[in-house]
Protein backbone atom coordinates (compact mmCIF):
# COMPACT_ATOMS: atom_id res chain seq x y z
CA UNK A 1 -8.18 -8.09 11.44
CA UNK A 2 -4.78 -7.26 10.56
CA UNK A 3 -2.78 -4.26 9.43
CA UNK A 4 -0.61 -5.41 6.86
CA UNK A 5 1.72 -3.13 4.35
CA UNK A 6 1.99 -3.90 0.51
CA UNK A 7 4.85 -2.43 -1.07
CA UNK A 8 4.07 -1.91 -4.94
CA UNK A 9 0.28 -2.65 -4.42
CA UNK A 10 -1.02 -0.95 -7.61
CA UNK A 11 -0.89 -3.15 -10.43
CA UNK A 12 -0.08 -7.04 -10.95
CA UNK A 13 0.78 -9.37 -8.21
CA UNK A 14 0.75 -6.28 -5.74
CA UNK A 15 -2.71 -5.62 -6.57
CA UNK A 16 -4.19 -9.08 -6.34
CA UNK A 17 -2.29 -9.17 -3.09
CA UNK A 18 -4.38 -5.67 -2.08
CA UNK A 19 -7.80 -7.00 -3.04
CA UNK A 20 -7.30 -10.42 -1.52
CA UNK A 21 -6.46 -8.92 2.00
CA UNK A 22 -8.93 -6.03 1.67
CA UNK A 23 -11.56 -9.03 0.93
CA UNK A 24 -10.86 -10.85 4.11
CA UNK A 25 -11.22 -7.92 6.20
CA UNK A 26 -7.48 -6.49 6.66
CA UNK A 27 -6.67 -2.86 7.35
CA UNK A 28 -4.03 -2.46 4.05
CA UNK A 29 -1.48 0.07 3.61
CA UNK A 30 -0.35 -0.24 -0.28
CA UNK A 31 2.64 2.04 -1.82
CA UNK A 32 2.66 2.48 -5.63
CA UNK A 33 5.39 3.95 -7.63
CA UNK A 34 4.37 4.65 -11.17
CA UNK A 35 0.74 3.24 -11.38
CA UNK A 36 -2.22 5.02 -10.08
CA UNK A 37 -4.05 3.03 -7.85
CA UNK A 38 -7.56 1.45 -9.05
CA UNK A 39 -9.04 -0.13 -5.75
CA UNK A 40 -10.89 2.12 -3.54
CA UNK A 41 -11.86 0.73 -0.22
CA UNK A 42 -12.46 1.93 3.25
CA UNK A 43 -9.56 -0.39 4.74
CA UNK A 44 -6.98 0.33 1.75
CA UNK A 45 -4.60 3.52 2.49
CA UNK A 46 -2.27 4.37 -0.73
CA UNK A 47 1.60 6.01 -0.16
CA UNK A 48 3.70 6.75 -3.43
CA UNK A 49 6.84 5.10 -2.41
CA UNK A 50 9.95 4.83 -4.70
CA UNK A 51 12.20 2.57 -3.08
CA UNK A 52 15.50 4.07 -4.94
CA UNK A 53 14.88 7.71 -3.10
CA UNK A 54 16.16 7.31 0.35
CA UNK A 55 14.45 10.10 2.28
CA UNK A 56 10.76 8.71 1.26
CA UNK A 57 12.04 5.48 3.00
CA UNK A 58 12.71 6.90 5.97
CA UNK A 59 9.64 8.53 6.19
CA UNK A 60 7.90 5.69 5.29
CA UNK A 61 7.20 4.67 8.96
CA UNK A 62 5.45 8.19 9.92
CA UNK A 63 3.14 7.74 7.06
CA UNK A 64 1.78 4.13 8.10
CA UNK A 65 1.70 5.78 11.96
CA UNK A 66 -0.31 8.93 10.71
């Protein structure tokens, strides 16, 4: 098992991306932006992330580290 980050893992490509990981057994830790996030899953963690605010990116590390 891997822990593997997804940014913009709550709708389209991101999201197939989410499931397809979550279904082979990977710890996943998915950002959205805009979408609420449908999959709900013991090994899926969800961060809002916009990657145009600067100070959410630096904290983006903490979050994945709890």
């Amino acid at each position: 098992m891997r822990n593997i980050v997804v940014i913009g893992g709550s709708s389209g490509i991101g999201k197939e991306i989410v499931q397809i990981l979550s279904n082979a057994g990977n710890g996943v830790f998915a950002t959205y932006r805009n979408t609420t996030p449908e999959i709900s899953s013991g090994n899926v963690e969800y961060q809002f992330l916009d990657v145009t605010e600067d100070e959410i990116k630096l904290n983006l590390p903490d979050e994945i580290h709890g």
